[in-house]
Each structure stands twice: as C-alpha cells, then as structure tokens.
C-alpha atoms as a PDB file:
ATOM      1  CA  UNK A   1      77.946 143.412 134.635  1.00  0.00           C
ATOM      2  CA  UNK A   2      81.291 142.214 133.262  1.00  0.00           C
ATOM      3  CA  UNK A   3      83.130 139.837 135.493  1.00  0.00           C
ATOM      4  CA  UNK A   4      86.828 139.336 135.458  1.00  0.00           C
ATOM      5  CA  UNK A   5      89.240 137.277 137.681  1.00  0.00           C
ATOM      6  CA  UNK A   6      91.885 139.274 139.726  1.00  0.00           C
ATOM      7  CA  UNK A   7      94.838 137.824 137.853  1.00  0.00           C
ATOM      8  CA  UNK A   8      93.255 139.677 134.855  1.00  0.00           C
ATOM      9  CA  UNK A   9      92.593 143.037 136.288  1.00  0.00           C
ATOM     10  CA  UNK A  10      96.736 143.549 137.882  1.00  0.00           C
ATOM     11  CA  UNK A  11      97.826 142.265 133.959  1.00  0.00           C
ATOM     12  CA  UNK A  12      95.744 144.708 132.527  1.00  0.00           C
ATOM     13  CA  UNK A  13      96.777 147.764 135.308  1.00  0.00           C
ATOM     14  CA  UNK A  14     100.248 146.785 134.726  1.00  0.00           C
ATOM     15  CA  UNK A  15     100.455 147.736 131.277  1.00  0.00           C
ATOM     16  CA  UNK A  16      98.665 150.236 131.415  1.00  0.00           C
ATOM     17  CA  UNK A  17     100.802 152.102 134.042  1.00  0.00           C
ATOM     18  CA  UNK A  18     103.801 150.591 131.897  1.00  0.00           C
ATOM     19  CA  UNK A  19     102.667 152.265 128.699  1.00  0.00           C
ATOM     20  CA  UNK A  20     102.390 155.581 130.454  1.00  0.00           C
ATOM     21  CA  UNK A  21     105.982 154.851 131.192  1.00  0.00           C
ATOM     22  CA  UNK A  22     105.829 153.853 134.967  1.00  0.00           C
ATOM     23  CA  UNK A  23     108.846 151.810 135.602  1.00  0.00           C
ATOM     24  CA  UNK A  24     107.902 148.009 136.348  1.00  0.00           C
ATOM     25  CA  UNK A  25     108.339 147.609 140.228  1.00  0.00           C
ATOM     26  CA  UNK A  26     106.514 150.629 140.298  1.00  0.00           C
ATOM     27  CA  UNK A  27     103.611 149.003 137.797  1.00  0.00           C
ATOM     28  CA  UNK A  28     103.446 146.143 139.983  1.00  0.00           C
ATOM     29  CA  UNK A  29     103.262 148.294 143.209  1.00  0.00           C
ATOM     30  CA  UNK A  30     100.035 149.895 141.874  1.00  0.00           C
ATOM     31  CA  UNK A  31      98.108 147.530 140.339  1.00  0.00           C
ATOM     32  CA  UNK A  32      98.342 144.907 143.279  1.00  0.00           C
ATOM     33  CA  UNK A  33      97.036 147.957 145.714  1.00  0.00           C
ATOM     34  CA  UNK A  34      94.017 148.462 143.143  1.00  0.00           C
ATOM     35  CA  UNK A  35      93.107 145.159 142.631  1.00  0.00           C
ATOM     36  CA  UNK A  36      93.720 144.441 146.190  1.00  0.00           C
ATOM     37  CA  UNK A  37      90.860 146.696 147.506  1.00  0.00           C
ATOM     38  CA  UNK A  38      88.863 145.709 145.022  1.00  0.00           C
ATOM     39  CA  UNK A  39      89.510 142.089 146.547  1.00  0.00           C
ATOM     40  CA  UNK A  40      88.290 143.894 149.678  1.00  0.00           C
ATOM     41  CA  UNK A  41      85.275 145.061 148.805  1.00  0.00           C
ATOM     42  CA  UNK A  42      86.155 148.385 148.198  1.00  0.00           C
ATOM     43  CA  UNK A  43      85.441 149.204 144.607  1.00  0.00           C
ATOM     44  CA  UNK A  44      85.952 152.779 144.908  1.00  0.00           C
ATOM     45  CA  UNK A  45      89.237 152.182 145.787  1.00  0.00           C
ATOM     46  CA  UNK A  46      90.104 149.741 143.042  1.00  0.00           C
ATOM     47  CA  UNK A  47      90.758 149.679 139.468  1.00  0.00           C
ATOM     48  CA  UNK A  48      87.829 152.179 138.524  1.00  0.00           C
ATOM     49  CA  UNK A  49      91.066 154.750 139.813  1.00  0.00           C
ATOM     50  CA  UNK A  50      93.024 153.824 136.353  1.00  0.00           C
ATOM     51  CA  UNK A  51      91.670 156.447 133.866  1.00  0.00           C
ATOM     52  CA  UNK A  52      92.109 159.079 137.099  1.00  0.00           C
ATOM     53  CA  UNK A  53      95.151 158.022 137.124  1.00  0.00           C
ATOM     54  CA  UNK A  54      96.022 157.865 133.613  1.00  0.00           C
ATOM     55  CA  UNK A  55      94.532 161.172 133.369  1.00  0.00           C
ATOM     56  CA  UNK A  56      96.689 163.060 136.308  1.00  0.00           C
ATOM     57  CA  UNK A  57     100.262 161.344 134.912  1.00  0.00           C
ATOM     58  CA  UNK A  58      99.258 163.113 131.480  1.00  0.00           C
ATOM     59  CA  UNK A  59      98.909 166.155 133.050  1.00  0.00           C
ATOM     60  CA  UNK A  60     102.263 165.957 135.177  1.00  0.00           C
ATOM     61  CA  UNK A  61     100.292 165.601 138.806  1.00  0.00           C
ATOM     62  CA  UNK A  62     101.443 162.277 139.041  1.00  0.00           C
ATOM     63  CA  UNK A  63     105.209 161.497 138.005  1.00  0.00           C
ATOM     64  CA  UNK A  64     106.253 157.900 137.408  1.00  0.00           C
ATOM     65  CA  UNK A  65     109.442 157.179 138.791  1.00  0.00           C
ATOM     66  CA  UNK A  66     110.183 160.018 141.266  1.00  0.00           C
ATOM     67  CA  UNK A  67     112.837 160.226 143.717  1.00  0.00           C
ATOM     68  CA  UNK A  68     111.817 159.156 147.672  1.00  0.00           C
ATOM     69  CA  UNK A  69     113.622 161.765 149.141  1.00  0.00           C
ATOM     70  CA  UNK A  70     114.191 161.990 152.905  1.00  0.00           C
ATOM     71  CA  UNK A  71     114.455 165.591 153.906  1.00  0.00           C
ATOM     72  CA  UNK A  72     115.233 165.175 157.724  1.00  0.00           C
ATOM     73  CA  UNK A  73     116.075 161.656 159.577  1.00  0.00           C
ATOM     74  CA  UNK A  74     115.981 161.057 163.239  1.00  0.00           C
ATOM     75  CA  UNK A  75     116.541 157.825 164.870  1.00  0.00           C
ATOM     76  CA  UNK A  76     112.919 157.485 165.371  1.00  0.00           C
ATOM     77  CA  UNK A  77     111.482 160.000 162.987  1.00  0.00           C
ATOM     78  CA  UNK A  78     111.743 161.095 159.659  1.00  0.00           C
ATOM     79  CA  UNK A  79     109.912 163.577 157.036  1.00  0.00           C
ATOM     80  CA  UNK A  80     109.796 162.148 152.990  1.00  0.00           C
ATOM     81  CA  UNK A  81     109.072 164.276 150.073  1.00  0.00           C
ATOM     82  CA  UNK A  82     107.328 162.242 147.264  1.00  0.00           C
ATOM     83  CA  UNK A  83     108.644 164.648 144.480  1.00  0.00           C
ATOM     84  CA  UNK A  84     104.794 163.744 143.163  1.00  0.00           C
ATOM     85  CA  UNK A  85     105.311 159.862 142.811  1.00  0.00           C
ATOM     86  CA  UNK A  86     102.940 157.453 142.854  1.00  0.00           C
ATOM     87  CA  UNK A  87     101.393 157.312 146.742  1.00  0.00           C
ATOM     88  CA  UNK A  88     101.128 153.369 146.564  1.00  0.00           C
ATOM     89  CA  UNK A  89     104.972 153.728 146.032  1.00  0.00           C
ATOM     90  CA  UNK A  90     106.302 156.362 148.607  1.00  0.00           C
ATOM     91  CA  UNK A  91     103.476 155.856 151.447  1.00  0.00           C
ATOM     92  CA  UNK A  92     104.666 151.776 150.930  1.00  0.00           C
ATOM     93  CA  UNK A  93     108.483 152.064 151.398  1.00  0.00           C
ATOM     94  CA  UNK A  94     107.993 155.235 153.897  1.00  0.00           C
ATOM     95  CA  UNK A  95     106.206 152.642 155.664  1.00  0.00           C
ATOM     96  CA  UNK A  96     109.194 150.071 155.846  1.00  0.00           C
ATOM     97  CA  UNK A  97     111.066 152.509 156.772  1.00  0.00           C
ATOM     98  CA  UNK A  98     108.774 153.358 160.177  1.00  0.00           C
ATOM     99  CA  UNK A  99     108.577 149.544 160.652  1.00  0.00           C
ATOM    100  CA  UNK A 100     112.671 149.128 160.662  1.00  0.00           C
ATOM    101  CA  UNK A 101     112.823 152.444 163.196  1.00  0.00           C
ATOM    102  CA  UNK A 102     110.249 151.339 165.332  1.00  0.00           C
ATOM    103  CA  UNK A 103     111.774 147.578 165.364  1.00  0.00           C
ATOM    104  CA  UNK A 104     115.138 149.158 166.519  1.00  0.00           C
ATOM    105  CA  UNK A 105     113.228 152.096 168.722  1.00  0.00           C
ATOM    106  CA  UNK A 106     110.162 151.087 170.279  1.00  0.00           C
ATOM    107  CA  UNK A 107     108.506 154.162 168.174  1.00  0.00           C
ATOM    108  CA  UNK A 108     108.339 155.440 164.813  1.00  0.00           C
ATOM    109  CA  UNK A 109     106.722 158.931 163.264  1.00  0.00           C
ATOM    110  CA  UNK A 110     106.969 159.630 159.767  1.00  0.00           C
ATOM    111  CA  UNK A 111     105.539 162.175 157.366  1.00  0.00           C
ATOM    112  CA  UNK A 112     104.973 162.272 154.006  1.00  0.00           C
ATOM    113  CA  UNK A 113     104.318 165.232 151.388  1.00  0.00           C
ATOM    114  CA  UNK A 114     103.846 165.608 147.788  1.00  0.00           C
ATOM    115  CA  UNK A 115     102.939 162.732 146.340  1.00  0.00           C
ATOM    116  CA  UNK A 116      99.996 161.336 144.814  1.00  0.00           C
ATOM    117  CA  UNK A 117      96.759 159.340 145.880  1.00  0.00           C
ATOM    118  CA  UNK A 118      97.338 156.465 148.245  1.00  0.00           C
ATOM    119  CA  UNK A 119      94.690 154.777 147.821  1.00  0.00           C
ATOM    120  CA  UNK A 120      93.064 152.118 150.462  1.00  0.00           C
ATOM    121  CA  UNK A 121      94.487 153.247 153.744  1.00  0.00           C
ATOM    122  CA  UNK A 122      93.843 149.586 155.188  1.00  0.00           C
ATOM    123  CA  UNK A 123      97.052 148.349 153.114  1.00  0.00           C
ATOM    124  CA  UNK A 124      99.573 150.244 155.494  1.00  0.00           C
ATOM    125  CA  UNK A 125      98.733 149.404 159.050  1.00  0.00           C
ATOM    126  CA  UNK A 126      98.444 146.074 157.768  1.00  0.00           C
ATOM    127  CA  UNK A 127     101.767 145.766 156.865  1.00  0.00           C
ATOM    128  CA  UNK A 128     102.606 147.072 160.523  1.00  0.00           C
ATOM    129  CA  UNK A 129     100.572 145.030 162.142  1.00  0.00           C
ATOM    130  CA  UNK A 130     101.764 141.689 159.940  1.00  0.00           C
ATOM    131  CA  UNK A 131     105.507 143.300 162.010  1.00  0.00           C
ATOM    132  CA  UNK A 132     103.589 142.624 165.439  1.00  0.00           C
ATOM    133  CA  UNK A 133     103.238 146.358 165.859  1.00  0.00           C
ATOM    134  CA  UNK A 134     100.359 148.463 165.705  1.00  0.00           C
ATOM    135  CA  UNK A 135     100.107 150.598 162.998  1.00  0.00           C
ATOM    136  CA  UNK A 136      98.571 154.726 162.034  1.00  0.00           C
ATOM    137  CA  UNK A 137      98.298 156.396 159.314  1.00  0.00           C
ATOM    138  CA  UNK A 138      96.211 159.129 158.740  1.00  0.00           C
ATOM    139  CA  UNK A 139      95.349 161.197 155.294  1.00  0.00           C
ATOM    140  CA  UNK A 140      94.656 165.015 153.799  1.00  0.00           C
ATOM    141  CA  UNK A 141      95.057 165.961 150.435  1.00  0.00           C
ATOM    142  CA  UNK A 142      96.471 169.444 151.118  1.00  0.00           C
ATOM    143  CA  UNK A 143      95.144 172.426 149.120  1.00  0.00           C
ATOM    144  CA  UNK A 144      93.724 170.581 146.505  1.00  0.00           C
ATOM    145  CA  UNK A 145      89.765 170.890 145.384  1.00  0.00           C
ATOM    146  CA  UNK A 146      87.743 169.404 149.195  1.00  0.00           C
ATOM    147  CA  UNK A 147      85.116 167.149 149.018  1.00  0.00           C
ATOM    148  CA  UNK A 148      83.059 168.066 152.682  1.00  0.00           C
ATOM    149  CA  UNK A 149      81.197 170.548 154.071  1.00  0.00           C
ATOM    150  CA  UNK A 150      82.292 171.693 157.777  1.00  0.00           C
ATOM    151  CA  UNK A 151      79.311 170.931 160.294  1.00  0.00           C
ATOM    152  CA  UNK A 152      76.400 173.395 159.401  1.00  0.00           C
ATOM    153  CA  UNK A 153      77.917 174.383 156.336  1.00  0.00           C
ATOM    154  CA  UNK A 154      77.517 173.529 152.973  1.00  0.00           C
ATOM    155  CA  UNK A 155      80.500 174.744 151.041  1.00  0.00           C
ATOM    156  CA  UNK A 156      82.879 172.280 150.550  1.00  0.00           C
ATOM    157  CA  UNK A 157      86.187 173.517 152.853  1.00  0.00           C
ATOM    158  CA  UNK A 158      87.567 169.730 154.222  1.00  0.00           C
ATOM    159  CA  UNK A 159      88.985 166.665 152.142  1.00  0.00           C
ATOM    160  CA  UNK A 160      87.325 163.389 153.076  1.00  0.00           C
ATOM    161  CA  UNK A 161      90.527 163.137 155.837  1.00  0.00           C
ATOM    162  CA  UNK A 162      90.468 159.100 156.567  1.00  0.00           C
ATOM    163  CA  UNK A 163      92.101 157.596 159.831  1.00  0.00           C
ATOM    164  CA  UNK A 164      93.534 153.738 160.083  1.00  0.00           C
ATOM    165  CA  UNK A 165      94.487 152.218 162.962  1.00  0.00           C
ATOM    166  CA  UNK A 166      95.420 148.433 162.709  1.00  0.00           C
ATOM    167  CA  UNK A 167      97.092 145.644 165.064  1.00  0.00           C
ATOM    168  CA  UNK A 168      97.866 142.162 165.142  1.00  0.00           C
ATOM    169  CA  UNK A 169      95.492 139.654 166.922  1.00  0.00           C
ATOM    170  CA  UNK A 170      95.336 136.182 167.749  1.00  0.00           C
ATOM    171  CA  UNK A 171      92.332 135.732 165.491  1.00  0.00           C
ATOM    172  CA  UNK A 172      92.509 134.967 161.593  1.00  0.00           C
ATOM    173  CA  UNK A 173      93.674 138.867 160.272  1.00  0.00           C
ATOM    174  CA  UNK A 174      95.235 141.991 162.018  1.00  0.00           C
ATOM    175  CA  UNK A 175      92.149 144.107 163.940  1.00  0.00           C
ATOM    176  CA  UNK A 176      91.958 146.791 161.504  1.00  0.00           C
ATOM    177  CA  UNK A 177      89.851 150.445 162.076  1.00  0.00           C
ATOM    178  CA  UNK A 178      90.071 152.088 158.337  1.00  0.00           C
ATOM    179  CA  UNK A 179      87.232 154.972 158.004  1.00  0.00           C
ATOM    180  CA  UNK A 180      86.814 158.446 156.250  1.00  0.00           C
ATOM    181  CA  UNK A 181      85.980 161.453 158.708  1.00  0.00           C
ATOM    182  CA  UNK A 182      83.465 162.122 156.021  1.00  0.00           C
ATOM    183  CA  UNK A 183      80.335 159.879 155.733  1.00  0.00           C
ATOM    184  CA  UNK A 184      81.461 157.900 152.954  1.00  0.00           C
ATOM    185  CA  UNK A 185      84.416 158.443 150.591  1.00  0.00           C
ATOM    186  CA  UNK A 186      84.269 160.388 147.683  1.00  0.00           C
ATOM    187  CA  UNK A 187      84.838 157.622 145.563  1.00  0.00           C
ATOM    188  CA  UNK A 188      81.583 155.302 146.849  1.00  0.00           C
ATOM    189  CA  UNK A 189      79.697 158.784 145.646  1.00  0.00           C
ATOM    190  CA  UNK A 190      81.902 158.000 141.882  1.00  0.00           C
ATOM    191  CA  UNK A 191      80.879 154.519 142.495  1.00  0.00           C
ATOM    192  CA  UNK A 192      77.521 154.973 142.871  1.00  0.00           C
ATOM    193  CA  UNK A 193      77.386 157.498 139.919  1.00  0.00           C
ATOM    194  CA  UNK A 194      78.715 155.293 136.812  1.00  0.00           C
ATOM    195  CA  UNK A 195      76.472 152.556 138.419  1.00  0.00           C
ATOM    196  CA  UNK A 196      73.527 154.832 138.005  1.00  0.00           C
ATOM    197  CA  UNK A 197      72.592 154.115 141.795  1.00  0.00           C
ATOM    198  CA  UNK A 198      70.923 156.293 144.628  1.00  0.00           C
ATOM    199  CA  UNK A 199      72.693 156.609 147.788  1.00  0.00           C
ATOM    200  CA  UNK A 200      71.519 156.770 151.540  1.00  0.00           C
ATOM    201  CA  UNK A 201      70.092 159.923 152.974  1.00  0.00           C
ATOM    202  CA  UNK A 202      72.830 161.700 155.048  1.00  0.00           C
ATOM    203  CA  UNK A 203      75.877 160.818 152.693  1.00  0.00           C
ATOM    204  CA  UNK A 204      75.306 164.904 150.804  1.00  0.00           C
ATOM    205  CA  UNK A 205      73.449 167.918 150.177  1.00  0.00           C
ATOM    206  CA  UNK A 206      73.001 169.535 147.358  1.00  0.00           C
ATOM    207  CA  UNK A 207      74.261 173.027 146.275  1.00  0.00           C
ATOM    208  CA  UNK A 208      71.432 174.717 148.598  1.00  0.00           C
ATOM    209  CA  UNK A 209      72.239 172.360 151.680  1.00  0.00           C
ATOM    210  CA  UNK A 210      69.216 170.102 150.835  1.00  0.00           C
ATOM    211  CA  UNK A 211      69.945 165.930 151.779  1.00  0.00           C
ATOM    212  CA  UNK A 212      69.833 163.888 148.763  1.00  0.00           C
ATOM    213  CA  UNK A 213      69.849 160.037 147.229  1.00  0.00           C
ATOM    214  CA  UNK A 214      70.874 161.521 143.781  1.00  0.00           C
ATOM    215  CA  UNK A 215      74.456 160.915 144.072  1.00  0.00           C
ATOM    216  CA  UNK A 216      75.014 163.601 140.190  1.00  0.00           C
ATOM    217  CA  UNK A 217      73.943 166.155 143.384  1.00  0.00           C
ATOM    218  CA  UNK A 218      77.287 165.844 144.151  1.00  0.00           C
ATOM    219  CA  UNK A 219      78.697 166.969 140.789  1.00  0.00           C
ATOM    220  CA  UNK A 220      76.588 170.478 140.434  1.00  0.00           C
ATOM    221  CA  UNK A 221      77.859 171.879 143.483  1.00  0.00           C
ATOM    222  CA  UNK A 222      77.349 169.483 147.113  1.00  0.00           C
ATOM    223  CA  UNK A 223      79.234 168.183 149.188  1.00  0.00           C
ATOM    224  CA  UNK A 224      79.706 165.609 151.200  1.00  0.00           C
ATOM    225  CA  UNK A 225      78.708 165.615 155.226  1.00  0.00           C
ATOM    226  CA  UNK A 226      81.228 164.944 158.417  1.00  0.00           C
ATOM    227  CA  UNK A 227      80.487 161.119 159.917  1.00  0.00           C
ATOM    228  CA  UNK A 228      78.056 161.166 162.321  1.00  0.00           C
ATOM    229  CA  UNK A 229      75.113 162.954 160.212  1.00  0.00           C
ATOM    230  CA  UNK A 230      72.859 164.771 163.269  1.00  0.00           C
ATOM    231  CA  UNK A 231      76.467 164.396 165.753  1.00  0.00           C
ATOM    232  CA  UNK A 232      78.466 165.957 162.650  1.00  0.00           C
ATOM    233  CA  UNK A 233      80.409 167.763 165.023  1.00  0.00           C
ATOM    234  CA  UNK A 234      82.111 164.672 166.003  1.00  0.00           C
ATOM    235  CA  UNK A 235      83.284 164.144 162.514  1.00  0.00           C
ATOM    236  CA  UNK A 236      83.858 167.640 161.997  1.00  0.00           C
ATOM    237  CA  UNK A 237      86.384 167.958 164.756  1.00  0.00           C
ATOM    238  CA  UNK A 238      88.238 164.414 163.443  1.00  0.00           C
ATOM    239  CA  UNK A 239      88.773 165.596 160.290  1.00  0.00           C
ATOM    240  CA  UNK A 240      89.905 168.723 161.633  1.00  0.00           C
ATOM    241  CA  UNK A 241      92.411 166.847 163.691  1.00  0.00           C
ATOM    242  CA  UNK A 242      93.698 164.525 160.724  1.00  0.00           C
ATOM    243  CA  UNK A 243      94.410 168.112 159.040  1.00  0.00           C
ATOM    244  CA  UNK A 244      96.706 168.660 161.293  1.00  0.00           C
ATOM    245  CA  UNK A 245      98.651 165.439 161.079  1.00  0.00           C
ATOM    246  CA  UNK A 246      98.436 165.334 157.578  1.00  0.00           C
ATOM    247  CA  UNK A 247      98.689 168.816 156.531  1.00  0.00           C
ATOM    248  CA  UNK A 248      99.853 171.236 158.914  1.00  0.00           C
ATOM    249  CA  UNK A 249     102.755 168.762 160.761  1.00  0.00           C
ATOM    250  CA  UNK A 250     103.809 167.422 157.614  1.00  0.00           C
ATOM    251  CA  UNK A 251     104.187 170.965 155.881  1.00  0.00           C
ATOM    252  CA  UNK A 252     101.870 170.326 153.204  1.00  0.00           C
ATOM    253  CA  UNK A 253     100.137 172.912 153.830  1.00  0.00           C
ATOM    254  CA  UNK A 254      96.220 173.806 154.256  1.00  0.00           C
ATOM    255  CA  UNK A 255      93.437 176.027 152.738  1.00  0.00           C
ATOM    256  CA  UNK A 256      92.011 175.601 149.076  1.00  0.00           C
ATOM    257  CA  UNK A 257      93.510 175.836 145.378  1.00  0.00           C
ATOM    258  CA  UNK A 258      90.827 174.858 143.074  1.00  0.00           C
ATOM    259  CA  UNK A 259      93.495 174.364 140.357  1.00  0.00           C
ATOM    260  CA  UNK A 260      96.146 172.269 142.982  1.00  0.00           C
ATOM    261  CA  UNK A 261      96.806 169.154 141.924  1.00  0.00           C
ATOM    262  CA  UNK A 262      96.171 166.020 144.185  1.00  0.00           C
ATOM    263  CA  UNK A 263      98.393 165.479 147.109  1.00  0.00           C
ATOM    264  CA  UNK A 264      98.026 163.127 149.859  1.00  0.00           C
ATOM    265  CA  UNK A 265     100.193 164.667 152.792  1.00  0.00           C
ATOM    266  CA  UNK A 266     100.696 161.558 155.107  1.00  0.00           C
ATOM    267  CA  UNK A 267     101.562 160.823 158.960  1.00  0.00           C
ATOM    268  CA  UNK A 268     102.389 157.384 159.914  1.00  0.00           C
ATOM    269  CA  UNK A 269     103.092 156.377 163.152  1.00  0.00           C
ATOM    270  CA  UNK A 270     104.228 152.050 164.285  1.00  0.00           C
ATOM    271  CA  UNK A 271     104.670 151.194 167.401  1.00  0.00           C
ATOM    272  CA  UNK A 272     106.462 148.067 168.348  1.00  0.00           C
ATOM    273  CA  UNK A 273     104.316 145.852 170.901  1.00  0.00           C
END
C-alpha cells in the first residue's frame, strides 16, 4: 500500500478542489478536514471522499463558493441555509458563529440546512471545546438515499444519523464522544470494500435480512444495522432522535428521495462552562 506524508495529501486535495473551481480559502478548508481525519484514524472520512466529491460538484449537488446565508438570528440562536456549499465550509463558520453567541450568552443553538457532507463530526465540538465550552452537533442527511435498516427491518429507511459531544479537560485533548447511531459508518463499509476486506458480523444484512462479513452485501441491496446489534432498539430510537434535530427542527425535511442529492441538515448546540 502506497504511503504518503500529510503535507502531500492537503497539496494534492487543494488543487484538486481548485481545478473544479472551489475558491482557495474554501480549498484549504476541505482538504485540512480530509486529511485531518485521516490523521485520526478515520480513513473513511479522509481523502478517499475526493472523487465523491469531485463527482457531486460535477453534477451541481455540491456548489463551490455558495453564499452562508442566515435566514433568522436571535441573540442566542440562529438557522443558516448552505445554498449547497461545501459542509466543511458552512458547518465550520456556523460553528464560530455559536461559539461568539454562546461566549456573549451562556447558550447557543444553531441549525443548518442544505449543504453538503460534513465530514468527521469530531472537528466541530473540538473547536468548542478548544473555547472552554462544551460542544453538540448532531447529523441527518435529509431525504437523500438512507443507509440503515430500522430495528427488525431490513429496508433501508434511516441515514447513519451520528451524534458528537465534546468538552475541554484538564488532560492532554478535549473529552470527545463522536459515534454513528448506525453500527459503523457507511464509509468504513466503502473502506472495507476497495480494500477487498470482510467486516464483523452485526455491521449488515443482506437484501433478505441475512448478517454478513461480505461488505459488496451492502451494494446489492443491505443495509446497515442500528448500534447496539441484539439492543438495536437503543440505536434505533437515537437515530430517530438525531432526525429530529437534524431534519425535522432544522426544516430539512424527512422521508426518502432516491434521486435527492446529499444534504447534511445540522444542529449545533455550545454551551459556555
């Protein structure tokens, strides 16, 4: 397997994003979130996103340079429409923008809607906590294609609907929760795939509900289960709940469009300590 340094991987996502015409804070913006979870350990997450991305910019889901617009403002709220930017680049400054109302407030809530992929949800509360707050952020992708089968089920009807929860500690790094309400996310299953690896029983089923290491089960019509594999009703009813946030409160919007385009509908929430 190839190896190359970081410094190597955020040159080479720069210009790619810049020869797709993504202006250059926003080129910067992305690759150092890609090649940061790769630096994490979280491969799924990293630079193995480019050619997705590439792919959903060509196709208009995912518009370079959009406009952060703030549809309604409170003192300690506010709700952001994306207008389909990058979701490194709105989620990031929607998130300075809880950390300055919660520094002044106590409290911030903040919702964001159409706007791509986000990524790593670890980066955001992060950033909180490195404020001295503690930080939540919570993820759905709308109406878009799901990933995970209800509890019982086997159709796919729920995205993989992570939670993050971070704070600041006296230790070395913030105390950081960052988890799918899915067993695994769908991009470990991607992961796995190109790497031509099995996966652990309990991640899917395949099309007739059977579990399965064969992660191309995936592809011809499985899904993914709720966290918590014989308890699934646990994860079932979390990811029900980050729906909610996500979707519903923000206005995004629920259900299923097999054609929809991607579309992370956000709720972040700091709280100054």
């Amino acid at each position: 397997m190839p190896v190359f340094t970081p410094e190597y991987l955020h040159k080479v996502a720069y210009h790619i994003y810049r020869a797709k015409g993504t202006p250059e804070d926003e080129s910067e913006i992305v690759a150092r979130h890609l090649v940061k979870a790769n630096l994490a350990g979280h491969d799924s997450h990293g630079i193995i996103q480019t050619p997705t991305y590439v792919e959903r910019i060509d196709v208009g889901h995912i518009v370079p340079g959009a406009s952060f617009e703030v549809v309604k403002e409170a003192p300690c709220t506010a709700v952001i429409n994306g207008n389909w930017g990058f979701g490194f680049v709105v989620t990031e400054k929607a998130t300075r923008m809880a950390i300055e109302k919660a520094r002044t407030n106590g409290v911030a809530a903040i919702t964001v809607h159409h706007q791509s992929h986000i990524g790593r949800l670890g980066d955001y509360p992060t950033m909180m906590a490195a404020e001295g707050m503690i930080g939540m952020i919570t993820a759905d992708s709308g109406a878009a294609p799901k990933h995970v089968a209800p509890f019982g089920g086997i159709a796919r009807k729920l995205g993989t609907n992570p939670i993050c929860i971070g704070m600041p500690s006296n230790l070395d790094g913030p105390v950081l929760m960052d988890m799918a309400s899915s067993t695994v996310a769908l991009g470990k299953i991607a992961l796995a795939r190109s790497r031509k690896e099995e996966i652990p029983v309990g991640w899917i089923v395949d099309k007739d509900g059977n579990p399965t290491t064969d992660p191309n089960d995936y592809y011809s019509g499985g899904a993914i289960l709720p966290v918590g594999v014989d308890q699934g009703h646990k994860g079932y009813a979390l990811s029900f709940m980050v729906e909610v946030f996500s979707g519903l409160l923000t206005g995004l919007g629920f259900g299923i469009d097999p054609e929809g385009r991607h579309n992370d509908g956000v709720f972040i929430a700091a709280f100054n300590l």
